[in-house]
C-alpha atoms as a PDB file:
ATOM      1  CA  UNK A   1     -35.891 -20.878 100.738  1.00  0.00           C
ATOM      2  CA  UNK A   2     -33.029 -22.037 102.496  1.00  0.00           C
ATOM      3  CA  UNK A   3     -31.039 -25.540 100.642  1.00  0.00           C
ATOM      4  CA  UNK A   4     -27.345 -26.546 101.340  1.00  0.00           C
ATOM      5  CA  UNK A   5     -26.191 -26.823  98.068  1.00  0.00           C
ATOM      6  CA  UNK A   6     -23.627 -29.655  97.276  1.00  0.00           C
ATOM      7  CA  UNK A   7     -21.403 -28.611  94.383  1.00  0.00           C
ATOM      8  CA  UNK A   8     -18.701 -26.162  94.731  1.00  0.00           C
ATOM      9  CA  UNK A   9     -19.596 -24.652  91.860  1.00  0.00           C
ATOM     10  CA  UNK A  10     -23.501 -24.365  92.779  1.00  0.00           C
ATOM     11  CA  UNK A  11     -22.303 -22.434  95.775  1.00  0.00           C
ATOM     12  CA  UNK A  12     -19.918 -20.156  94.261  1.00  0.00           C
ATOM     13  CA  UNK A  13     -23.037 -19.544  91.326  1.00  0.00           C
ATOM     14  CA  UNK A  14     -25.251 -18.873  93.731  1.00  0.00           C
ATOM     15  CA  UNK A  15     -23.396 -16.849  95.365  1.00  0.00           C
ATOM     16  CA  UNK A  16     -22.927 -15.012  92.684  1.00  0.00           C
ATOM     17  CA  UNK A  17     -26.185 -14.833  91.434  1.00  0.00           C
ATOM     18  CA  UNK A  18     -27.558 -13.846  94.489  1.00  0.00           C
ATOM     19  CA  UNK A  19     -24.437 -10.333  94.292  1.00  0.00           C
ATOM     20  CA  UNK A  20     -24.990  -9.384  91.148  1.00  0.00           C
ATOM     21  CA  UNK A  21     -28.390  -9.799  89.952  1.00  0.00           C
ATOM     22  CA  UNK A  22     -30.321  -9.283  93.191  1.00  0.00           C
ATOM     23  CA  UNK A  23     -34.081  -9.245  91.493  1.00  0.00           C
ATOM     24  CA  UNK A  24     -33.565  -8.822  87.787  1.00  0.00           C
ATOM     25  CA  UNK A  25     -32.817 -11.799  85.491  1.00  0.00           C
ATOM     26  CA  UNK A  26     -29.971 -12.674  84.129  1.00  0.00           C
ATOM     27  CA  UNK A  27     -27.818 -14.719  81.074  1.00  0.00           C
ATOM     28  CA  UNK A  28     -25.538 -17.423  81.361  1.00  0.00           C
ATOM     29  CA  UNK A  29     -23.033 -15.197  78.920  1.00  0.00           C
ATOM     30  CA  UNK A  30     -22.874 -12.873  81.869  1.00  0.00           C
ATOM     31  CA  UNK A  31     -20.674 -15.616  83.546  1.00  0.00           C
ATOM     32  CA  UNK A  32     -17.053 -16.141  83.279  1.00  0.00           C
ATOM     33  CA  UNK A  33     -17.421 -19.574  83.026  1.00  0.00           C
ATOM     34  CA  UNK A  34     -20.248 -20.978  81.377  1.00  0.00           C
ATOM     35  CA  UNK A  35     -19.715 -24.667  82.190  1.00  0.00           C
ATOM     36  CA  UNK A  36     -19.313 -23.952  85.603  1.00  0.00           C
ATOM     37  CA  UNK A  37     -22.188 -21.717  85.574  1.00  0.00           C
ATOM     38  CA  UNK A  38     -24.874 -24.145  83.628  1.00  0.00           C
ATOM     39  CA  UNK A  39     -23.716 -27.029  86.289  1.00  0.00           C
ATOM     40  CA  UNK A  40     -24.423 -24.466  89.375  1.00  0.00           C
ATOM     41  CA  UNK A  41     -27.745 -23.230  87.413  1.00  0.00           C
ATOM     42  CA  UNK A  42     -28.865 -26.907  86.942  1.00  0.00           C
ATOM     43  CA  UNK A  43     -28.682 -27.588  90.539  1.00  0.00           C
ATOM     44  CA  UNK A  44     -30.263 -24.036  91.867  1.00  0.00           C
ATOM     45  CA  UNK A  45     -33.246 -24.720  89.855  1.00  0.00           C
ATOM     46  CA  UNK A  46     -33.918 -28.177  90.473  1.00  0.00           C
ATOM     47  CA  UNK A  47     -34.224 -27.157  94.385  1.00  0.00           C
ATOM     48  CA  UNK A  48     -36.025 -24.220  93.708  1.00  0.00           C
ATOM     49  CA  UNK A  49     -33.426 -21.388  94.564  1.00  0.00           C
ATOM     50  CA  UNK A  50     -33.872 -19.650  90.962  1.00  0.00           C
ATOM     51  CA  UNK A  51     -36.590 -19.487  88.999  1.00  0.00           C
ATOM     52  CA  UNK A  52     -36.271 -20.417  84.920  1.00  0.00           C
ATOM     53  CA  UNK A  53     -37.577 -17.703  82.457  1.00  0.00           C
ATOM     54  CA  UNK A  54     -39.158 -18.980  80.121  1.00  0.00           C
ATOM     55  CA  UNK A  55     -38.762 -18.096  76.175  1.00  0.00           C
ATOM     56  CA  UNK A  56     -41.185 -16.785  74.292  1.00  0.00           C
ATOM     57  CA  UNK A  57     -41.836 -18.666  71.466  1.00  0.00           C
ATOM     58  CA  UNK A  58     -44.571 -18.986  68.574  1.00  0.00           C
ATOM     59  CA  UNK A  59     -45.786 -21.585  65.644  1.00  0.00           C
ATOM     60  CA  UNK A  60     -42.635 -22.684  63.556  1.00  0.00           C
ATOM     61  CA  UNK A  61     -41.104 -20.184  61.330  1.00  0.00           C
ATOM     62  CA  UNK A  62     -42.997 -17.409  62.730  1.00  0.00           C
ATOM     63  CA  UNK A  63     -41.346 -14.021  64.500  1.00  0.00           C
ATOM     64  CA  UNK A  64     -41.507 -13.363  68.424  1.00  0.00           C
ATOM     65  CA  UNK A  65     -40.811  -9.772  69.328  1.00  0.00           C
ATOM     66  CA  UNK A  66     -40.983  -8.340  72.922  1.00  0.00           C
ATOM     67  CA  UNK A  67     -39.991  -5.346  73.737  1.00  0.00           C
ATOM     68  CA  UNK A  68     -38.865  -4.287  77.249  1.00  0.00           C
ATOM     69  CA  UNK A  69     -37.794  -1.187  79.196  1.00  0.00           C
ATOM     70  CA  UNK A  70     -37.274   0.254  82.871  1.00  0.00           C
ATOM     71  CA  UNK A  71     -39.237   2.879  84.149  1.00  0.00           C
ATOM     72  CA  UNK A  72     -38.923   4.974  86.985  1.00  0.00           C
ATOM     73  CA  UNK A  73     -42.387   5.570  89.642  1.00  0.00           C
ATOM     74  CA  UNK A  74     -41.633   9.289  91.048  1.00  0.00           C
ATOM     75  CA  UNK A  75     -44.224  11.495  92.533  1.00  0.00           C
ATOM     76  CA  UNK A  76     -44.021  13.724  89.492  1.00  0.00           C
ATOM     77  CA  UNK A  77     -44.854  10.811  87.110  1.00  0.00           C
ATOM     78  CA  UNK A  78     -43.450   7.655  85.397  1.00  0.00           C
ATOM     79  CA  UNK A  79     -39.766   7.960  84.048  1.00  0.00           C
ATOM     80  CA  UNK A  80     -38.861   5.474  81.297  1.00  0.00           C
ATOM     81  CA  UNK A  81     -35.206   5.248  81.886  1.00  0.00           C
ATOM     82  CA  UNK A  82     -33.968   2.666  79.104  1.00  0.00           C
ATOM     83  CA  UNK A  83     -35.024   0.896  75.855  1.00  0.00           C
ATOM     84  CA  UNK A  84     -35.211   1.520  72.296  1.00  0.00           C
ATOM     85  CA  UNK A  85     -37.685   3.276  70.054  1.00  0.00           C
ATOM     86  CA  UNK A  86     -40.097   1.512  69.190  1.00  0.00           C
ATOM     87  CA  UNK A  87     -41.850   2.517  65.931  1.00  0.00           C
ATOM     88  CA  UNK A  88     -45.573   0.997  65.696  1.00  0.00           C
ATOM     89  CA  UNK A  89     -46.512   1.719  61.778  1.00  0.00           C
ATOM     90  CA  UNK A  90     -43.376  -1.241  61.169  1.00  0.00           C
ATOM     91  CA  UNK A  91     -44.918  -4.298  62.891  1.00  0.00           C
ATOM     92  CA  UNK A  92     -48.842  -5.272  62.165  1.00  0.00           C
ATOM     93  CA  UNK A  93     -50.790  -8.038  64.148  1.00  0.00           C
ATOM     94  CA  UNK A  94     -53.736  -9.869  63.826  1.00  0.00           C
ATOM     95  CA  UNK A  95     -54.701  -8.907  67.856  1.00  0.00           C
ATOM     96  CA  UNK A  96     -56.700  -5.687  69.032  1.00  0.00           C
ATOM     97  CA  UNK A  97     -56.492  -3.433  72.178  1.00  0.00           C
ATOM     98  CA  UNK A  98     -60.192  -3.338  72.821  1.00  0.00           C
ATOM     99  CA  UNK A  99     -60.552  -1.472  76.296  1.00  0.00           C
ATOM    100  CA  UNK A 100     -60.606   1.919  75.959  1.00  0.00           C
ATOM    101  CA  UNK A 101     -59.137   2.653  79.240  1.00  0.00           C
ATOM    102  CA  UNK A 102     -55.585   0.373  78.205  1.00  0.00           C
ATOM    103  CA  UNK A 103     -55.563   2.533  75.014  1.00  0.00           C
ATOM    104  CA  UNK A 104     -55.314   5.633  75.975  1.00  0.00           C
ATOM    105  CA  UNK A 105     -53.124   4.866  78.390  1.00  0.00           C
ATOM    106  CA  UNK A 106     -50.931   3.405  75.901  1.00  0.00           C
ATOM    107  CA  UNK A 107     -50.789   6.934  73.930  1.00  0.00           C
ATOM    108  CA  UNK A 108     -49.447   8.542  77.178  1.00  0.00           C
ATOM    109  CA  UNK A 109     -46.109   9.595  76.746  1.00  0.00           C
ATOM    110  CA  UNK A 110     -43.584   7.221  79.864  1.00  0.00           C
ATOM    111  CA  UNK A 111     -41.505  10.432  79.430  1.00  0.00           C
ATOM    112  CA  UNK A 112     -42.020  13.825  81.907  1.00  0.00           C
ATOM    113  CA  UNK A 113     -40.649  16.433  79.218  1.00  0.00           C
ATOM    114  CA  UNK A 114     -43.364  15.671  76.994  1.00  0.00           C
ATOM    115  CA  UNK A 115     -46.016  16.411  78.794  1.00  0.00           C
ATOM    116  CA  UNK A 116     -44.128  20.039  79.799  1.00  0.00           C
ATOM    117  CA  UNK A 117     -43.480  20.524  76.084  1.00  0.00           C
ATOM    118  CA  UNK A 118     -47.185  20.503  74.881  1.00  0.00           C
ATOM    119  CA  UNK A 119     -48.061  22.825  77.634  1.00  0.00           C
ATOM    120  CA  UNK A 120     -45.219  25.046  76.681  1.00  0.00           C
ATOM    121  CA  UNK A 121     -46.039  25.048  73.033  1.00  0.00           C
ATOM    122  CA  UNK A 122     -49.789  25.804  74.523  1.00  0.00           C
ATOM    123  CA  UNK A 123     -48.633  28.941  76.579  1.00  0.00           C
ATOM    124  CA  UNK A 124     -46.532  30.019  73.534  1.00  0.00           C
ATOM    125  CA  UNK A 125     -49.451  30.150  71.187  1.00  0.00           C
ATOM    126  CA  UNK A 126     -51.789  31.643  73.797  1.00  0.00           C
ATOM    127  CA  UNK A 127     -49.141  34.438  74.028  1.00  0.00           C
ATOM    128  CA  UNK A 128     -48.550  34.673  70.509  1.00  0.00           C
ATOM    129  CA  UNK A 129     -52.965  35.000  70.106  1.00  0.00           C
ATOM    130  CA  UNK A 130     -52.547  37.651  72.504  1.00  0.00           C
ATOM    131  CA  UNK A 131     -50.069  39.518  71.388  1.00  0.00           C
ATOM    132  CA  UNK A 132     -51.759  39.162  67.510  1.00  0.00           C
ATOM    133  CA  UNK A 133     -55.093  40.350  69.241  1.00  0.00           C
ATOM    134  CA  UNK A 134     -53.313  43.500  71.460  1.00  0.00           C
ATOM    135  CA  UNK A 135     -51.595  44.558  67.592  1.00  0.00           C
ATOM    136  CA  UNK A 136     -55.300  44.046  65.782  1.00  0.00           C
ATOM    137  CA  UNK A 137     -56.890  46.000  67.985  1.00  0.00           C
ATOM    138  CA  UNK A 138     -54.297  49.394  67.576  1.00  0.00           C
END
């Protein structure tokens, strides 16, 4: 959309904005100014330049944990570039993945060497039958 903003500072926000964070979202700490920046974000969003992103939030007193990483569409596979480990046998909910299809696509490994390790680890032991088999039967 196209709106002639009428601070300074909305323009020179915007502006910036619009450099450094093309797509992804962003933090207000990731501004010099903060003051500046809130009074530029104010106006952006109230004529629908920028978008808000909303918090995640649950009943009072209870957790919220999202986890997030960046992955990488190539013709060989997905690439997950960034993020932590996450470790599943730490965190227990009350909610079920019921569709079988979402599950096992869930176990599938976001990382390319993986999938090349268990079919090295395959070859070895096929070569390793082999060569047991070729020494049983001398």
């Amino acid at each position: 959309e196209t709106y002639l903003l009428k601070m300074k500072a909305s323009r020179a926000f915007y502006s910036d904005v619009c450099n450094r964070f093309t797509l992804m979202p962003f933090t207000l700490r990731a501004f010099e100014d903060e003051k500046k920046a809130k009074m530029g974000l104010k106006e952006c969003v109230t004529h629908e330049l920028l978008q808000p992103y909303v918090v995640q939030q649950d009943a009072e007193g209870k957790s919220v944990a999202q986890f997030k990483y960046t992955v990488l569409i190539v013709p060989n596979g997905n690439i997950r570039i960034n993020g932590g480990l996450f470790d599943a046998s730490l965190y227990k909910s009350e909610h079920k993945i019921e569709d079988k299809e979402v599950v096992t696509l869930l176990a599938t490994s976001a990382n390319r060497k993986a999938g090349g390790k268990k079919k090295k680890k395959k070859a070895k032991s096929a070569a390793e039958e082999a060569k047991s088999e070729a020494a049983a039967q001398q």
